[in-house]
Protein backbone atom coordinates (compact mmCIF):
# COMPACT_ATOMS: atom_id res chain seq x y z
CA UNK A 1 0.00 0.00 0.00
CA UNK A 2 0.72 3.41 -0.60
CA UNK A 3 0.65 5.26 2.61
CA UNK A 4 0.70 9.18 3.50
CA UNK A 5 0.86 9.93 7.09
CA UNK A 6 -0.10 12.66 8.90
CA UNK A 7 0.83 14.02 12.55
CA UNK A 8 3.22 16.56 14.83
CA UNK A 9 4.60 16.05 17.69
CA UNK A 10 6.77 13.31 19.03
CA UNK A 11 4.00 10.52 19.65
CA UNK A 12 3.39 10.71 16.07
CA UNK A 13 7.25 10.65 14.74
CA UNK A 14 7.79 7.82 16.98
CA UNK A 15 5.02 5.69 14.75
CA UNK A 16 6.25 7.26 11.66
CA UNK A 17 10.02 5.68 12.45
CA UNK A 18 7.97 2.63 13.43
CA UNK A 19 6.19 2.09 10.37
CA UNK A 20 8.95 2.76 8.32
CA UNK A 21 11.02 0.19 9.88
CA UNK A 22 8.40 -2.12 9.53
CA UNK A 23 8.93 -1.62 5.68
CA UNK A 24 5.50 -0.53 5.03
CA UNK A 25 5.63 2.38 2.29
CA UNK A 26 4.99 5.67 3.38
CA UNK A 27 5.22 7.92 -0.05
CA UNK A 28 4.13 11.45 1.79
CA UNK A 29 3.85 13.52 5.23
CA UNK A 30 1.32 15.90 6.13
CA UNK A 31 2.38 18.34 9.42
CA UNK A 32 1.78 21.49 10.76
CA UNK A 33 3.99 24.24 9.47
CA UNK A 34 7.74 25.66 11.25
CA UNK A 35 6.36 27.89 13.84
CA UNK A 36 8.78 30.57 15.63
CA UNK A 37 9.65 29.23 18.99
CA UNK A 38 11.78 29.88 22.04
CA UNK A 39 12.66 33.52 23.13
CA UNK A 40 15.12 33.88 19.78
CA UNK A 41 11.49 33.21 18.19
CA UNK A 42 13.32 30.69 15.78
CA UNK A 43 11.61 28.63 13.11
CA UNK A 44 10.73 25.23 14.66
CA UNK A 45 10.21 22.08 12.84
CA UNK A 46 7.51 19.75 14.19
CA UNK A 47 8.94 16.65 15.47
CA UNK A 48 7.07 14.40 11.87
CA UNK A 49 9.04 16.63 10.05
CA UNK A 50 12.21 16.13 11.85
CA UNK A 51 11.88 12.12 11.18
CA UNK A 52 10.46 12.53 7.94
CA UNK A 53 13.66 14.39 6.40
CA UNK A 54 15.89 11.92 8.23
CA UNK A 55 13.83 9.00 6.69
CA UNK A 56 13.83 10.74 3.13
CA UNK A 57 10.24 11.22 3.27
CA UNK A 58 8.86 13.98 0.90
CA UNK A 59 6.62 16.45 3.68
CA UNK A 60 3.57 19.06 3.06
CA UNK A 61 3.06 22.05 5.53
CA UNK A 62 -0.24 23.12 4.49
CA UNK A 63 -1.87 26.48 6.73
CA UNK A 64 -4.87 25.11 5.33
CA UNK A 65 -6.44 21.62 4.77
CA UNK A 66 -8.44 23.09 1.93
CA UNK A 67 -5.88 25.04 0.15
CA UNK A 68 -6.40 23.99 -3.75
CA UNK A 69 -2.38 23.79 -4.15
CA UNK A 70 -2.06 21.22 -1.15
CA UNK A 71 -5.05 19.17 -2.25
CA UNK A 72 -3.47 19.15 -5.56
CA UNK A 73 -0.08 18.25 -3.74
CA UNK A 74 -1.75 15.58 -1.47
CA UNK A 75 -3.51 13.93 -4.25
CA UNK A 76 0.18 13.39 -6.57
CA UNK A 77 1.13 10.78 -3.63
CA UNK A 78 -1.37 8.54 -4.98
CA UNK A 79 -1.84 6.96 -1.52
CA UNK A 80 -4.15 3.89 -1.27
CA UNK A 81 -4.85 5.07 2.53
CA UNK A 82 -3.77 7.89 5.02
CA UNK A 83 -2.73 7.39 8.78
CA UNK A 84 -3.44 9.87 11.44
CA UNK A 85 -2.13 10.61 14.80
CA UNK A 86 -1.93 13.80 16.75
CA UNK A 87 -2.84 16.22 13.97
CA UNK A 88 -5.78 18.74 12.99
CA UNK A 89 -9.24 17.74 12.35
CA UNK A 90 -9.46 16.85 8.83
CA UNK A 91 -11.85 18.25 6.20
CA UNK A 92 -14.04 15.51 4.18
CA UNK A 93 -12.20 16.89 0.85
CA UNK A 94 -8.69 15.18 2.70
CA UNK A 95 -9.95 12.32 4.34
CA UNK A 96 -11.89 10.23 1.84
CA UNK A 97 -9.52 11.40 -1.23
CA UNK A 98 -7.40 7.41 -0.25
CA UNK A 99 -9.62 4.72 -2.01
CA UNK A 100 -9.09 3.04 1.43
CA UNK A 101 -9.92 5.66 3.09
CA UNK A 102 -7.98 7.17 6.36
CA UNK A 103 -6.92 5.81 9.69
CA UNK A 104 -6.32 7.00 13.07
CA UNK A 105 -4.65 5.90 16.09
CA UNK A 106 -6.61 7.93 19.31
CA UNK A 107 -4.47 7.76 22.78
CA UNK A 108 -8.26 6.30 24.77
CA UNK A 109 -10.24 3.28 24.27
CA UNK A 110 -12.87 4.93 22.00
CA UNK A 111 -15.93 5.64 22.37
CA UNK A 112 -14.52 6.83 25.73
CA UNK A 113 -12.53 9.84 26.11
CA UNK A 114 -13.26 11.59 22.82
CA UNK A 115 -11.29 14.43 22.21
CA UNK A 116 -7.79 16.75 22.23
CA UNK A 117 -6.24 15.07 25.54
CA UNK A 118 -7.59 11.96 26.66
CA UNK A 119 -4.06 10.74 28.29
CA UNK A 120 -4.48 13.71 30.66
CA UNK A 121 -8.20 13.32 31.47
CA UNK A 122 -7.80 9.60 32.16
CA UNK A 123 -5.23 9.80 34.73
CA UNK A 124 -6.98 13.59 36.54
CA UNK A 125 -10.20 11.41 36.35
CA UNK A 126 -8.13 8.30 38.58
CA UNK A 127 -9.07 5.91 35.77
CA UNK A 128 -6.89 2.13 36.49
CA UNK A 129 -7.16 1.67 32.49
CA UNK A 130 -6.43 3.05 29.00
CA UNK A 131 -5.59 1.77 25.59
CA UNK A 132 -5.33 3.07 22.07
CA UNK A 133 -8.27 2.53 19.44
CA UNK A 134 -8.04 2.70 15.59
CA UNK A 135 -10.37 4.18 13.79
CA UNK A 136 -11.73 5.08 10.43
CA UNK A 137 -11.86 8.82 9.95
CA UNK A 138 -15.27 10.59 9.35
CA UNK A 139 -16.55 14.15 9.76
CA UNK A 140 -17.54 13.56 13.38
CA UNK A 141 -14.62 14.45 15.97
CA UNK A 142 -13.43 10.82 16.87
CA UNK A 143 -16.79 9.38 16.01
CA UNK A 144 -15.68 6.78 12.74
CA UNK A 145 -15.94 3.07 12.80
CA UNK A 146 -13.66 1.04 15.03
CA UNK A 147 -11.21 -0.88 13.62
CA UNK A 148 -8.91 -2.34 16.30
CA UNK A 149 -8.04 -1.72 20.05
CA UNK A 150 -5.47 -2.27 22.99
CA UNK A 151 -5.70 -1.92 26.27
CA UNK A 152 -3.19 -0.98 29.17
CA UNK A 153 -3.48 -0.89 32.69
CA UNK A 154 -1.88 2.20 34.59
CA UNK A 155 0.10 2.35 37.66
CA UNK A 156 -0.50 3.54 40.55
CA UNK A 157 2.31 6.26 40.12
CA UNK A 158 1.02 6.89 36.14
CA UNK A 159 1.90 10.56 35.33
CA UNK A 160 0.51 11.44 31.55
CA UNK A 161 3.75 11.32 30.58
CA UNK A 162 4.61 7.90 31.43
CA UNK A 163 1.55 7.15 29.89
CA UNK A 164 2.06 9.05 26.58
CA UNK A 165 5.88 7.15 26.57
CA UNK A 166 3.39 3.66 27.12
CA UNK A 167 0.91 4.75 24.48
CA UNK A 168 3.11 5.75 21.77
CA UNK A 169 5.08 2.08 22.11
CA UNK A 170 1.47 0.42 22.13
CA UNK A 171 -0.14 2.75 19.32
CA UNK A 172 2.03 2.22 16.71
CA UNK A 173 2.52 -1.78 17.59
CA UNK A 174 -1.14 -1.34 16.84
CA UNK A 175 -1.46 0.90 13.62
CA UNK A 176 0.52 -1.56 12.02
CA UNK A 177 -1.66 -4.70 13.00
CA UNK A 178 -4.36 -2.48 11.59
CA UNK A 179 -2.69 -1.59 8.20
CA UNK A 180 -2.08 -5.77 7.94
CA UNK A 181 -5.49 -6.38 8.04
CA UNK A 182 -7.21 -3.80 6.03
CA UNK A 183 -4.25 -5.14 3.02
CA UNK A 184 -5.84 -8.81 3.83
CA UNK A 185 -9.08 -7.81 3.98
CA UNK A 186 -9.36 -8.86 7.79
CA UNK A 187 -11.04 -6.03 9.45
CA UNK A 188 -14.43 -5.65 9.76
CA UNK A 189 -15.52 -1.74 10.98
CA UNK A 190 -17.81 -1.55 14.03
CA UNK A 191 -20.15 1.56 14.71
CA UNK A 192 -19.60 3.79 17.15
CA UNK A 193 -22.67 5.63 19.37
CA UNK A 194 -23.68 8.05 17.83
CA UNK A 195 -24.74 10.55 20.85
CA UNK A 196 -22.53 11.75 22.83
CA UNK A 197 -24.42 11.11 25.90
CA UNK A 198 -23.96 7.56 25.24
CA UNK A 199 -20.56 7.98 26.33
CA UNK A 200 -19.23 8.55 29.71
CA UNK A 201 -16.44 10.78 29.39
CA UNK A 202 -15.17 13.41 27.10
CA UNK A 203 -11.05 14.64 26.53
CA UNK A 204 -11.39 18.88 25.55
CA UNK A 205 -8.22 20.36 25.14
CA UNK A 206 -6.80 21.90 28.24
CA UNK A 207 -6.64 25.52 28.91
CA UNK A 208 -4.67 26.91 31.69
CA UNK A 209 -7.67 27.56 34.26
CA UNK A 210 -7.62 23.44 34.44
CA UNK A 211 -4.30 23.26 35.69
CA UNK A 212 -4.86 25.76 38.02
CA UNK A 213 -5.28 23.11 41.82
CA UNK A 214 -7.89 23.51 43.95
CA UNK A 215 -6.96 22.91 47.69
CA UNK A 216 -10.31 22.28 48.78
CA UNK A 217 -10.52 18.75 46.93
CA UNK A 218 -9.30 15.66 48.72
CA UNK A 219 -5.77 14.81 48.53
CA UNK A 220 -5.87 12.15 46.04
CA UNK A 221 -7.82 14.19 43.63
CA UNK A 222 -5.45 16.92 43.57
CA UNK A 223 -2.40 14.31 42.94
CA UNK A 224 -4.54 12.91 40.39
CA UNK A 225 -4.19 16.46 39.15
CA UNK A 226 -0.48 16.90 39.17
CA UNK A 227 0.12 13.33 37.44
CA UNK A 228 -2.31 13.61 34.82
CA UNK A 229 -0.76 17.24 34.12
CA UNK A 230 2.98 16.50 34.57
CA UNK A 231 4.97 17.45 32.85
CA UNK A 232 2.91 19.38 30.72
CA UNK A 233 1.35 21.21 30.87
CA UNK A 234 1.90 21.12 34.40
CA UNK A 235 -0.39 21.51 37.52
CA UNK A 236 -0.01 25.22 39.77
CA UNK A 237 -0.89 26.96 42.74
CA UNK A 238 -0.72 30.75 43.25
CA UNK A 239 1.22 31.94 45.88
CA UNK A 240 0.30 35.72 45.03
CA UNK A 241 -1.52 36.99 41.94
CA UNK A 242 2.26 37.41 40.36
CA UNK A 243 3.68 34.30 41.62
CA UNK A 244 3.25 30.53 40.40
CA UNK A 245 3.98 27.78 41.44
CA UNK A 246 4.22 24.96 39.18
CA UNK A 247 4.20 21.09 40.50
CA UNK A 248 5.44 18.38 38.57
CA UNK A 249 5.26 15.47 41.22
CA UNK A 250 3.82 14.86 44.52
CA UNK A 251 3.21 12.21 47.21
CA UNK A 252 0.91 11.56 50.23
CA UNK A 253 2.20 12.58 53.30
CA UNK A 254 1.14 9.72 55.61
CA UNK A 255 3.25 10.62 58.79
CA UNK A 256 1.21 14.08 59.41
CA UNK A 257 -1.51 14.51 62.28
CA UNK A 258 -1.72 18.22 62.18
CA UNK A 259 -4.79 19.44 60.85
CA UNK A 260 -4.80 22.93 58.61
CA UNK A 261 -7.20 24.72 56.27
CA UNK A 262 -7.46 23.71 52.73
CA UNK A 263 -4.10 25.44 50.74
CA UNK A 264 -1.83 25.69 53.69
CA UNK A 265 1.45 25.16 53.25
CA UNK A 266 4.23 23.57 55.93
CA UNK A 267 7.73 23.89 55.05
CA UNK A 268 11.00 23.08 57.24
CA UNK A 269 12.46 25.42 54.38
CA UNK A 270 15.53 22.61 53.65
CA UNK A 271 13.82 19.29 52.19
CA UNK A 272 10.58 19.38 53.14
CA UNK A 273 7.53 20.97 51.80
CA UNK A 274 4.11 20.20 52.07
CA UNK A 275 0.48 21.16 51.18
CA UNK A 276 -3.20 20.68 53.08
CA UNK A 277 -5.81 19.78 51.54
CA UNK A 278 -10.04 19.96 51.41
CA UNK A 279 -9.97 16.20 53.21
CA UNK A 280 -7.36 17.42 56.09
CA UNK A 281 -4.82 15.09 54.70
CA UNK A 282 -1.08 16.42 53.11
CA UNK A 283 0.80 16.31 49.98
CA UNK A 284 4.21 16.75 50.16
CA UNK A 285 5.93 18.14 47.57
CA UNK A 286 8.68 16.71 45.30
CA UNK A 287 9.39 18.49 42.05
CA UNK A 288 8.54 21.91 41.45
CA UNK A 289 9.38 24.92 39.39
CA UNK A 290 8.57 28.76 40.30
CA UNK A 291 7.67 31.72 37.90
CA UNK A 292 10.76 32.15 35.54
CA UNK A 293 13.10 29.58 37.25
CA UNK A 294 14.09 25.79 36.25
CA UNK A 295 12.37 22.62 37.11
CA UNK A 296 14.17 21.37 40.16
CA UNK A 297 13.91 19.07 43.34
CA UNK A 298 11.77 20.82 46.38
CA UNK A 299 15.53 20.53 48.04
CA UNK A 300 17.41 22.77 45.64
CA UNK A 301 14.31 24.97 45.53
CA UNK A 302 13.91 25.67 49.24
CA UNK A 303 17.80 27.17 49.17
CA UNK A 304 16.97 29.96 46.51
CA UNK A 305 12.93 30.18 47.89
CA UNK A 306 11.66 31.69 51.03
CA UNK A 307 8.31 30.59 52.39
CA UNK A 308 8.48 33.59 55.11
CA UNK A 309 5.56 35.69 53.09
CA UNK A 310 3.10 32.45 52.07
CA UNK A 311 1.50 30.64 54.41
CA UNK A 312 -1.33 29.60 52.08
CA UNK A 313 -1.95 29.00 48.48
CA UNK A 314 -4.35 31.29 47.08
CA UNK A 315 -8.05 30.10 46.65
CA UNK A 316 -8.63 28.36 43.08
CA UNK A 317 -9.43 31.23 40.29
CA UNK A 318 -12.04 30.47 37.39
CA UNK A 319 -11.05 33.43 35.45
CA UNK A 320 -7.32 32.14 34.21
């Protein structure tokens, strides 16, 4: 088969390299165009484009999915079927132009977790399981038929980004089981719900108000929080309406009888710091980074930091 796939960031060049060392034979790539980056604001090439030049792989950068010259472009590859991971929605005039249509690998075990981030809302929402799904494209957001799926089981520890490392291994074991058996014939498509009520959770894309913590919830939904934000694009607390605190990783503190309001915060200022939250019980601190400094361990950041002024985390904002 002729393939052409499409996709940005890492998750997606890491099945790219996959399928190409598979041998299957990937004629095109479709990703998002250099964007300045960085405080230099330097051109930056998306990490598809990054393996497809290494692999020799012709790439389009289209600014849009209906621009007559890329549709012109996309149609000389002459692909009997596209694949799609981690890219932009798709307009009908891309997505059925393969005779065998288009593919695409989604990071949830559809019809759960539609949407932009479902390894982030699966681990905030304390789920024990996740899996990939692929799926035939169609002009509903994650909606097509079902093709093939895999599930995982998370740790108790799972930050997204373990997860994402997991899922990307997983994903593209599984995109090329799928491209196996639509070139035998082996697949047969199963139909999704159609309403979205029928389906128990939803995946929007995450805006920085919902990485803001709220004190007042019990501890292990605020670690569930951190995990399923870390490291990006990261869990914080506000120590003033200037100030940030970012929080990459966290633990219960089991050893503490004190009891505090919801947000305060108990530091030895050497090693230790630790948080209070709505259910009385502590999270201590491991990893953190403040406003305009590195990511670092709570230990290094306690000898540059001084608690002195905070002794609580400011209340949870809804107007980030």
């Amino acid at each position: 088969m002729r393939i052409v796939f499409m996709g940005t960031p890492q998750i997606a060049a890491y099945a790219l390299h996959y399928l190409h060392e598979q041998a299957f034979n990937i004629v095109g790539v479709v990703t998002n165009p250099d964007k300045p980056a960085g405080r230099g604001k330097q051109l930056h090439q998306s990490a598809v484009k990054l393996m497809a030049t290494q692999l020799d792989i012709p790439v389009l950068q289209p600014e849009r999915l209906t621009d007559p010259q890329f549709l012109t472009d996309l149609q000389n590859f002459n692909a009997d079927i596209q694949v799609v991971l981690a890219f932009r929605m798709l307009p009908k005039s891309v997505f059925s132009m393969p005779a065998m249509g288009t593919i695409n690998l989604h990071t949830s075990l559809l019809p759960d977790y539609r949407g932009a981030a479902p390894i982030n809302h699966v681990i905030i929402n304390g789920e024990q399981e996740s899996g990939v799904t692929t799926f035939l494209l169609n002009e509903t957001m994650d909606g097509g038929d079902l093709l093939l799926q895999q599930k995982l089981t998370l740790s108790p520890d799972e930050t997204a980004g373990s997860l994402h490392d997991k899922l990307a291994i997983i994903g593209a074991q599984l995109l090329t089981e799928t491209l196996h058996g639509i070139a035998n014939n082996q697949l047969v498509p199963i139909k999704q719900p159609i309403h979205t009520e029928q389906v128990l959770h939803s995946a929007p894309k995450i805006f920085k108000a919902d990485c803001e913590i709220d004190w007042t919830l019990p501890a292990h939904k605020v670690l569930q929080c951190i995990r399923g934000l870390s490291p990006t694009p990261t869990a914080f607390a506000r120590l003033s309406d200037q100030l940030n605190l970012k929080i990459f990783q966290a633990e219960k503190a089991l050893d503490v009888q004190q009891t505090a309001s919801a947000g305060t915060i108990y530091t030895n200022q050497k090693n230790l710091l630790r948080v209070c939250c709505g259910d009385a019980q502590w999270l201590q601190l491991s990893e953190v980074q403040v406003s305009n400094k590195q990511r670092m361990p709570v230990d290094v950041f306690l000898r540059g930091f001084s608690f002195e002024a905070f002794s609580h985390f400011l209340p949870k904002s809804y107007a980030n």
